[in-house]
N, C-alpha and C. Protein backbone atom coordinates (compact mmCIF):
# COMPACT_ATOMS: atom_id res chain seq x y z
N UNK A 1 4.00 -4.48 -15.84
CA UNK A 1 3.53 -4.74 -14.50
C UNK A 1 3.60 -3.44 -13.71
N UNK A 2 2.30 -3.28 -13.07
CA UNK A 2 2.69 -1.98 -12.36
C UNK A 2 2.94 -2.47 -10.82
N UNK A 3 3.49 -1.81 -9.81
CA UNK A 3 3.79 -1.95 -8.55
C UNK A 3 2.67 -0.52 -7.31
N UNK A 4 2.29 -1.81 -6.69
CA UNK A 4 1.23 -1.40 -5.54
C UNK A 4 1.85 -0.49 -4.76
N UNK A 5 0.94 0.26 -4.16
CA UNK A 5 1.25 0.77 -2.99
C UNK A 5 2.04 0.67 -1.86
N UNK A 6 1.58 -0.59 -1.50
CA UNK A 6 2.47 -1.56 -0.23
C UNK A 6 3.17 -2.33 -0.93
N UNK A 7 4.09 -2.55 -1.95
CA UNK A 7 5.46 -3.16 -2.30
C UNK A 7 4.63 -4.26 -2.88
N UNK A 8 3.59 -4.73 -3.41
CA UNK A 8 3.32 -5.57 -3.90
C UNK A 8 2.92 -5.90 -5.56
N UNK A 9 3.82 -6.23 -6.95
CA UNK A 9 3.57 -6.03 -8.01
C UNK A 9 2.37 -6.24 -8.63
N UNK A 10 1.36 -5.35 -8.64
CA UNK A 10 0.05 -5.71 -9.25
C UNK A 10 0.32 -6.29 -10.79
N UNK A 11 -0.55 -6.78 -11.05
CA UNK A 11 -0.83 -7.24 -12.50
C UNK A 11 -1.83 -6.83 -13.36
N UNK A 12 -3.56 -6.65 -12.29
CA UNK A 12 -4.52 -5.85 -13.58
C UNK A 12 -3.87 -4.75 -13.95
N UNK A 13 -4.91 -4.27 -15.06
CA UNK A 13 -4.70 -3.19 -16.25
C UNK A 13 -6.30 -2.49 -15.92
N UNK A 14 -5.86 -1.21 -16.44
CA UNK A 14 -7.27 -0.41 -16.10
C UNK A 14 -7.44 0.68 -17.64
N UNK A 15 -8.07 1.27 -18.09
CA UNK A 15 -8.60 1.73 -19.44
C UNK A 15 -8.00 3.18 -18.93
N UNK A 16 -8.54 3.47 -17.59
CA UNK A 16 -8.47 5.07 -17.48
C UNK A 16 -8.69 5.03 -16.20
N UNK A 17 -8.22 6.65 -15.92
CA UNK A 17 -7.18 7.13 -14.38
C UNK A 17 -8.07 8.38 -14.09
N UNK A 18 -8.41 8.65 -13.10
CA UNK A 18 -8.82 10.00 -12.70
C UNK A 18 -10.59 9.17 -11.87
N UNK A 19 -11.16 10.65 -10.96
CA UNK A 19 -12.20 10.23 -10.63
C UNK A 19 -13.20 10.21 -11.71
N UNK A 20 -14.30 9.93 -11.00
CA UNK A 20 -15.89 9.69 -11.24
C UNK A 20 -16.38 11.58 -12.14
N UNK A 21 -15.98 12.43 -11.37
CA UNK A 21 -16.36 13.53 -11.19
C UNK A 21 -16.92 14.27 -12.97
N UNK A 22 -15.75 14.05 -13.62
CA UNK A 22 -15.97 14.70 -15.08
C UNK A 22 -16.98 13.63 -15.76
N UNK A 23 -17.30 12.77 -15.76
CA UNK A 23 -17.96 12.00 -16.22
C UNK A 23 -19.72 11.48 -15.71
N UNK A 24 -19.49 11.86 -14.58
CA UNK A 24 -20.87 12.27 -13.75
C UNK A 24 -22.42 12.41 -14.05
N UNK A 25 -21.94 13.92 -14.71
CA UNK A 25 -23.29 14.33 -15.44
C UNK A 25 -24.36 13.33 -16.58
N UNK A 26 -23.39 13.26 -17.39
CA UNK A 26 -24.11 12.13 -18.45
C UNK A 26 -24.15 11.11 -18.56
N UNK A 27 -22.30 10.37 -17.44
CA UNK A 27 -22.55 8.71 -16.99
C UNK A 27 -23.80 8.32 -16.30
N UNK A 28 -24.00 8.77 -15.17
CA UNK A 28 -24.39 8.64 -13.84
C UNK A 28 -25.83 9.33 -13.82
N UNK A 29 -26.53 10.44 -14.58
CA UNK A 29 -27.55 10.88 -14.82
C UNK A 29 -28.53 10.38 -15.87
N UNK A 30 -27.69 10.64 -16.85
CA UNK A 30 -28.70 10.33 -18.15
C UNK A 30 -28.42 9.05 -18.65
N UNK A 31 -27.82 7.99 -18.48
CA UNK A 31 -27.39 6.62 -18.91
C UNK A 31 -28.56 6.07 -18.92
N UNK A 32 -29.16 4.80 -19.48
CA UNK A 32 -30.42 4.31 -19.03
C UNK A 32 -29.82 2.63 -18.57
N UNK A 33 -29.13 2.67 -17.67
CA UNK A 33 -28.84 1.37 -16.97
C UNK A 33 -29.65 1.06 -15.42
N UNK A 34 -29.91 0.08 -15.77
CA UNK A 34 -30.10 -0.32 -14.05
C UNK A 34 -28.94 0.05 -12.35
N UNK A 35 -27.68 -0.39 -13.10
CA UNK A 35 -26.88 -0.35 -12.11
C UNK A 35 -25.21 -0.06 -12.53
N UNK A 36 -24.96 0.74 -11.66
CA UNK A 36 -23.23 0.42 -12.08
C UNK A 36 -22.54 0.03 -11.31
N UNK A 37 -21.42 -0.45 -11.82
CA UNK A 37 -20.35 -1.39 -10.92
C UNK A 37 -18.91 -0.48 -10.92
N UNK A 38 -18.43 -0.02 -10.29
CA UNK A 38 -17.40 1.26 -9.95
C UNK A 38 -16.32 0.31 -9.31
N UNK A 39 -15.03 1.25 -9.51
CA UNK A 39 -14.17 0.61 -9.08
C UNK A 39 -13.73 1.91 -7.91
N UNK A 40 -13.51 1.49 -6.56
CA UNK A 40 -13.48 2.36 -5.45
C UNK A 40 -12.24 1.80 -4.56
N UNK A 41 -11.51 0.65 -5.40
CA UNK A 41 -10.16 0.28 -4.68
C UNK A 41 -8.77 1.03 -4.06
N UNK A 42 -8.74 2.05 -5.18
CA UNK A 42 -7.82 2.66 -4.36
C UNK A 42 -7.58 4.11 -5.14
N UNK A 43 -7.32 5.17 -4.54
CA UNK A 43 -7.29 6.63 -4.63
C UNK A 43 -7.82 6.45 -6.17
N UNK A 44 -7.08 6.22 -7.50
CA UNK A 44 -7.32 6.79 -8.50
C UNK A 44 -8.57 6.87 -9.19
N UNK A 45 -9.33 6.45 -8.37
CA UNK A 45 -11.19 6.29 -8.71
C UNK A 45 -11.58 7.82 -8.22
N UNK A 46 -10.94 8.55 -6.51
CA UNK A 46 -11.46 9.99 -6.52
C UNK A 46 -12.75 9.04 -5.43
N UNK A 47 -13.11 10.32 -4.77
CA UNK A 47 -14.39 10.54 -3.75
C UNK A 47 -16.04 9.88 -4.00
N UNK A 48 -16.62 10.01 -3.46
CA UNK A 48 -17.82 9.23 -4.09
C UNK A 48 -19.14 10.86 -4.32
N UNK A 49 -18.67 12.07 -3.71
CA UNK A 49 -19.22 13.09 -4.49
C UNK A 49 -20.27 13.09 -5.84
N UNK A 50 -19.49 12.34 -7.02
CA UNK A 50 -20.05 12.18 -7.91
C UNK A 50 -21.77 10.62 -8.08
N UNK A 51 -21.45 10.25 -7.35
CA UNK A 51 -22.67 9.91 -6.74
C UNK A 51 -24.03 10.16 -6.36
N UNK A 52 -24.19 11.57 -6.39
CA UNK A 52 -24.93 12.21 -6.07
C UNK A 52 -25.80 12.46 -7.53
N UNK A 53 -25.21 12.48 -8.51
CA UNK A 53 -25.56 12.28 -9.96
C UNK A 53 -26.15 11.41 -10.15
N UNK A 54 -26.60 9.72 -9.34
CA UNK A 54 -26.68 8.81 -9.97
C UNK A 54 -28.11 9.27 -9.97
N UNK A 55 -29.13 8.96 -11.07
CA UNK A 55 -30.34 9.05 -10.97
C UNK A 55 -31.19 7.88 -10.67
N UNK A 56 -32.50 8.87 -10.58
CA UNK A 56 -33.48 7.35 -10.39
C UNK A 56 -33.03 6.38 -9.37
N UNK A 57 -33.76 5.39 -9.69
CA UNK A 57 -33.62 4.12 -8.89
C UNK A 57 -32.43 3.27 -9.08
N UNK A 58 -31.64 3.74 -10.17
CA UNK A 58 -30.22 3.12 -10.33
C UNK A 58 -29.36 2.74 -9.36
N UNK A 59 -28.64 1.32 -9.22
CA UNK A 59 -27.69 0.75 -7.98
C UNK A 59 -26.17 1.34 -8.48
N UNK A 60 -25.60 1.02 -7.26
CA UNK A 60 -24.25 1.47 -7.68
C UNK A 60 -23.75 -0.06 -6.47
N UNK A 61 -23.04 -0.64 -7.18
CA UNK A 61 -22.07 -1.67 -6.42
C UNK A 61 -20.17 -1.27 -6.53
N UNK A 62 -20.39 -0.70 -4.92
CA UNK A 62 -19.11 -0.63 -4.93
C UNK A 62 -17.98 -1.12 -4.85
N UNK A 63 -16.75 -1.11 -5.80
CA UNK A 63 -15.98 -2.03 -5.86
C UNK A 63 -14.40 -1.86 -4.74
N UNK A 64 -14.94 -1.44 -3.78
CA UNK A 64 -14.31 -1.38 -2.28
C UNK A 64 -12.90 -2.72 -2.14
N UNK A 65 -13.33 -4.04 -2.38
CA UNK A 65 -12.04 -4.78 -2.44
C UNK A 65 -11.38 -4.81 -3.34
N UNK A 66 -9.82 -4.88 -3.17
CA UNK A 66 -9.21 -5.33 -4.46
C UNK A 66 -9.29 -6.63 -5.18
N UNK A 67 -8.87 -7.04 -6.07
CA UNK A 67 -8.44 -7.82 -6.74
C UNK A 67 -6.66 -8.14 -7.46
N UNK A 68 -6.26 -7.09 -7.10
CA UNK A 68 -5.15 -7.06 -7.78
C UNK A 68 -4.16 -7.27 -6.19
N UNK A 69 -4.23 -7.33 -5.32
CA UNK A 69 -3.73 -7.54 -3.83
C UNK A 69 -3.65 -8.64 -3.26
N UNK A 70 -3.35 -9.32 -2.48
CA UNK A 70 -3.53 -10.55 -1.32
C UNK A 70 -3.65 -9.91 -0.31
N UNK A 71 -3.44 -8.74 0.12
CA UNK A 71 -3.61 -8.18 1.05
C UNK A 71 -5.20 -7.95 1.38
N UNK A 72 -5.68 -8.52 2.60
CA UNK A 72 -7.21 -8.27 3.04
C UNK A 72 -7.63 -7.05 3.70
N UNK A 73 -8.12 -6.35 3.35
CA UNK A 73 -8.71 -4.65 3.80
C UNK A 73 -9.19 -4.68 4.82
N UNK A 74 -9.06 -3.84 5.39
CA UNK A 74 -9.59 -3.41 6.80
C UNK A 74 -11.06 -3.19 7.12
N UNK A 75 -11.62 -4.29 7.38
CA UNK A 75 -12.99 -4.51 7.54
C UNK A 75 -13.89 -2.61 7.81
N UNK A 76 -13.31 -2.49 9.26
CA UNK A 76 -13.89 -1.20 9.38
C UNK A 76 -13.73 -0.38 8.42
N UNK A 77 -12.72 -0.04 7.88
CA UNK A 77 -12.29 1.01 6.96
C UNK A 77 -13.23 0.79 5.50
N UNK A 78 -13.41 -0.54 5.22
CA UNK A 78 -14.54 -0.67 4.37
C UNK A 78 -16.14 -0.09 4.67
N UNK A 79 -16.53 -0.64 5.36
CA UNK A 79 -18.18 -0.25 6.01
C UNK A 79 -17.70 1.54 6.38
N UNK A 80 -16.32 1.94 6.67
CA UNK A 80 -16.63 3.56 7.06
C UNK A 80 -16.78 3.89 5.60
N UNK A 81 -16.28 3.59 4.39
CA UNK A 81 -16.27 4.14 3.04
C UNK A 81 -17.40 3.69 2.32
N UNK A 82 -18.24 3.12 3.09
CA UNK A 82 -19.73 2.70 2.56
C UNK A 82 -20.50 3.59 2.82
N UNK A 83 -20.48 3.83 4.71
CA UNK A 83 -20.73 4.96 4.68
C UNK A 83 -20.92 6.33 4.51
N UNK A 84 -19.51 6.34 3.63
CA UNK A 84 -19.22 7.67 3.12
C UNK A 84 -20.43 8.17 1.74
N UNK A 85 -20.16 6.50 1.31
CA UNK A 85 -20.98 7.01 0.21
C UNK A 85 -22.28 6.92 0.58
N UNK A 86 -23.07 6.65 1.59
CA UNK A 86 -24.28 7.14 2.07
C UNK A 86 -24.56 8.37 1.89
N UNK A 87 -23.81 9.23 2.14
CA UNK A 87 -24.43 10.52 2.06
C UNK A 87 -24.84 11.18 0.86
N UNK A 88 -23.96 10.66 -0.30
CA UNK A 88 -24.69 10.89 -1.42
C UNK A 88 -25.53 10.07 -2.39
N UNK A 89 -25.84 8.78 -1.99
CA UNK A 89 -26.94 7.64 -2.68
C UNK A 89 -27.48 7.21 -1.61
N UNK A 90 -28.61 6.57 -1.31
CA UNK A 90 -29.03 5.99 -0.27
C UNK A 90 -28.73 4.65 0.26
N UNK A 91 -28.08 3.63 1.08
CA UNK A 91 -27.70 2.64 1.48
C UNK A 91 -28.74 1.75 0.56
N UNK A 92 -30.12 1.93 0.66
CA UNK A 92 -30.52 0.89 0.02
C UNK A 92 -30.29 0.28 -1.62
N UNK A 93 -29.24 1.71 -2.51
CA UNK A 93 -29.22 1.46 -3.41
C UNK A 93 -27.93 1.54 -3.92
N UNK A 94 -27.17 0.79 -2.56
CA UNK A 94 -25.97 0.50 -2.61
C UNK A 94 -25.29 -1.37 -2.75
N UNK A 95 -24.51 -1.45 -3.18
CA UNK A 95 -24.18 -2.78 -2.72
C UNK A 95 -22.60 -2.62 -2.72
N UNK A 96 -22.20 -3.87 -2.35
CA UNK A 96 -20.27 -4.14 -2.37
C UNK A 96 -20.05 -5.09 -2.93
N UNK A 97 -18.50 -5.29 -3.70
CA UNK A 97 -18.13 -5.80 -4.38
C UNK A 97 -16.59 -5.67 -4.57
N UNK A 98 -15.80 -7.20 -4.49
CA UNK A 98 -14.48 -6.89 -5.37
C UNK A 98 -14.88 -5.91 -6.69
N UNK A 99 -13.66 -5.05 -6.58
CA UNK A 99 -13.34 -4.28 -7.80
C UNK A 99 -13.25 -4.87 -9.13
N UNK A 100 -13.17 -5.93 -9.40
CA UNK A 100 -13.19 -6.45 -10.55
C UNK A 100 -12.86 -8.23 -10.25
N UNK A 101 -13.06 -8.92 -11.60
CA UNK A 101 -12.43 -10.27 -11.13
C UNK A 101 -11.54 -10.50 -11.14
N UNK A 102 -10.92 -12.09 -10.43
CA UNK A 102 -9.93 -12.40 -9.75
C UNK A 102 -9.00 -12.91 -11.18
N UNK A 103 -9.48 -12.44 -12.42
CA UNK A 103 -8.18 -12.94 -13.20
C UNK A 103 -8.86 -11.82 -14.78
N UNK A 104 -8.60 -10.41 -14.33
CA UNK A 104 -9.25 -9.07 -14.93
C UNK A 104 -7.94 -9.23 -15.93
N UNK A 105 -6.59 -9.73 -16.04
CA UNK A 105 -5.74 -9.95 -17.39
C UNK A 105 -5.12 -11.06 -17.75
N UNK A 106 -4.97 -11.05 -18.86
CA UNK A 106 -4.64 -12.22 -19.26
C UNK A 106 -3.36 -13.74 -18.56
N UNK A 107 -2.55 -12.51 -18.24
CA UNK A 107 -1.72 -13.48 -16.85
C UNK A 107 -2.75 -13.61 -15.51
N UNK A 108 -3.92 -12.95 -15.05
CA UNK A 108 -4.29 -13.38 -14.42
C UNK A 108 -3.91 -12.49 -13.10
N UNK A 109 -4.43 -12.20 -11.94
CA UNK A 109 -3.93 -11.71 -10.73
C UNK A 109 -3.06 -12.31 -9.88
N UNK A 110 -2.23 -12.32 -9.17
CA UNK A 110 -1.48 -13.02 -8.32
C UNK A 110 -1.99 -13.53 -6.72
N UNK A 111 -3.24 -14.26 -6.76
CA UNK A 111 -3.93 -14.36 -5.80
C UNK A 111 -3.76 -15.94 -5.61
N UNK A 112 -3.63 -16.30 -4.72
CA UNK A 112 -4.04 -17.92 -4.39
C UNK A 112 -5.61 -17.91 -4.13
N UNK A 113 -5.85 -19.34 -4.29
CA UNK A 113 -7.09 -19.12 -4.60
C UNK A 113 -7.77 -19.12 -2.96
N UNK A 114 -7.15 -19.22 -2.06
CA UNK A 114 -7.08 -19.18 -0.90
C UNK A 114 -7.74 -17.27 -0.21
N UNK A 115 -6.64 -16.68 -1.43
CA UNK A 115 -6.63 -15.41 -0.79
C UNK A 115 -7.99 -14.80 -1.62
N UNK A 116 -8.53 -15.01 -2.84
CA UNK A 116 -9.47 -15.10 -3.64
C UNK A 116 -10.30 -15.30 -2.47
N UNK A 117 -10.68 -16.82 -2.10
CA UNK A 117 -11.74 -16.69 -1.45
C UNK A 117 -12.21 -16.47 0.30
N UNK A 118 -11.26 -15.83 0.97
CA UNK A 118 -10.73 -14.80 1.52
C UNK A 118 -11.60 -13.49 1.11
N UNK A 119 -11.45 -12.89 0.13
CA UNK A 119 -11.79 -11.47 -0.19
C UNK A 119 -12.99 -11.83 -0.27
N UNK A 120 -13.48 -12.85 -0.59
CA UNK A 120 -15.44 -13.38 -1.12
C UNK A 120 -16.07 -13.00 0.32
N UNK A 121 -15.62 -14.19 0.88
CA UNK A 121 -15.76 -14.02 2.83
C UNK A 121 -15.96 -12.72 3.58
N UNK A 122 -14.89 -11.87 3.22
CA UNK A 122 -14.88 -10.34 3.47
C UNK A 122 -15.64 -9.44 3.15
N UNK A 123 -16.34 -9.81 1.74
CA UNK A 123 -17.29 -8.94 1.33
C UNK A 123 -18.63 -9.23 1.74
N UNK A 124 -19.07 -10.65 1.81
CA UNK A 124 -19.86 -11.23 2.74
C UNK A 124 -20.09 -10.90 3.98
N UNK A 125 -19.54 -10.96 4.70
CA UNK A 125 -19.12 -10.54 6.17
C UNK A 125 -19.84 -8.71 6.22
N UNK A 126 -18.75 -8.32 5.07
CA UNK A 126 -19.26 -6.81 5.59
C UNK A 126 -20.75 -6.70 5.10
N UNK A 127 -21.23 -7.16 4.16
CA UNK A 127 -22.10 -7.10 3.41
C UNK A 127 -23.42 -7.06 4.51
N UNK A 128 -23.17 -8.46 5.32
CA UNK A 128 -24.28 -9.08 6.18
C UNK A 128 -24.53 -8.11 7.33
N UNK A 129 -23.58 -7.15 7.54
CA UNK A 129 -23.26 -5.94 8.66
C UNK A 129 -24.00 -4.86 8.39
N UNK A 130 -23.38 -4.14 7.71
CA UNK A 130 -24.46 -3.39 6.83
C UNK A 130 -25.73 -3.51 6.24
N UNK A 131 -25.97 -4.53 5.43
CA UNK A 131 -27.31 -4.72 4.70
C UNK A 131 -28.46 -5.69 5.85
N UNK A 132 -27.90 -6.02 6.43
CA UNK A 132 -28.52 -7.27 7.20
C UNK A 132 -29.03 -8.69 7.26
């Protein structure tokens, strides 16, 4: 079990640590996907810089909420880090998203399903702000 930031014992598991940045060129350029789904929850994802790589018409859905938290994010502080990544993809070929799902290991996240759909609401909310 690893332990959160704010005193709270997370439970997902993640493959790998570091930003977007080294992986960029040939993820994010030459891949032939429609869209990627990024995880942008908290520091160890790195800046959205590497963004600027994404080619073509490719989406990027950012994964701005947690999943591994009960704690609900700071609305503004979300839409300002949307914005951030405006500057290097264009809003229209952006979207938001929990960082992953609400039960990403096998024990499952420590969410009520309360606080689960909570974070749905939130992403909604910001979603309808931004996108319109």
């Amino acid at each position: 079990m690893k332990s959160g930031h704010v005193g709270i014992p997370l439970y997902g598991t993640y493959a790998s640590s570091g930003s977007y940045d080294a992986v960029a060129e040939v993820l994010f350029a030459k891949e032939n996907v429609q869209s990627y789904y990024l995880e942008y929850d908290d520091e160890r994802s790195g800046g959205f810089a590497p963004l600027a790589k994404v080619s073509g018409n490719k989406k990027v859905v950012l994964g701005l909420v947690t999943t591994k938290s009960p704690v609900l994010e700071n609305k503004d502080r979300v839409i300002s880090r949307i914005h951030e990544a405006e500057r290097y993809i264009p809003l229209s070929r952006l979207s938001l998203s929990p960082q992953c799902g609400f039960a990403s290991c096998e024990i499952g996240n420590k969410l009520t399903e309360e606080e689960q759909w909570a974070k749905v609401a939130l992403v909604k909310e910001i979603a309808e702000e931004v996108w319109g």
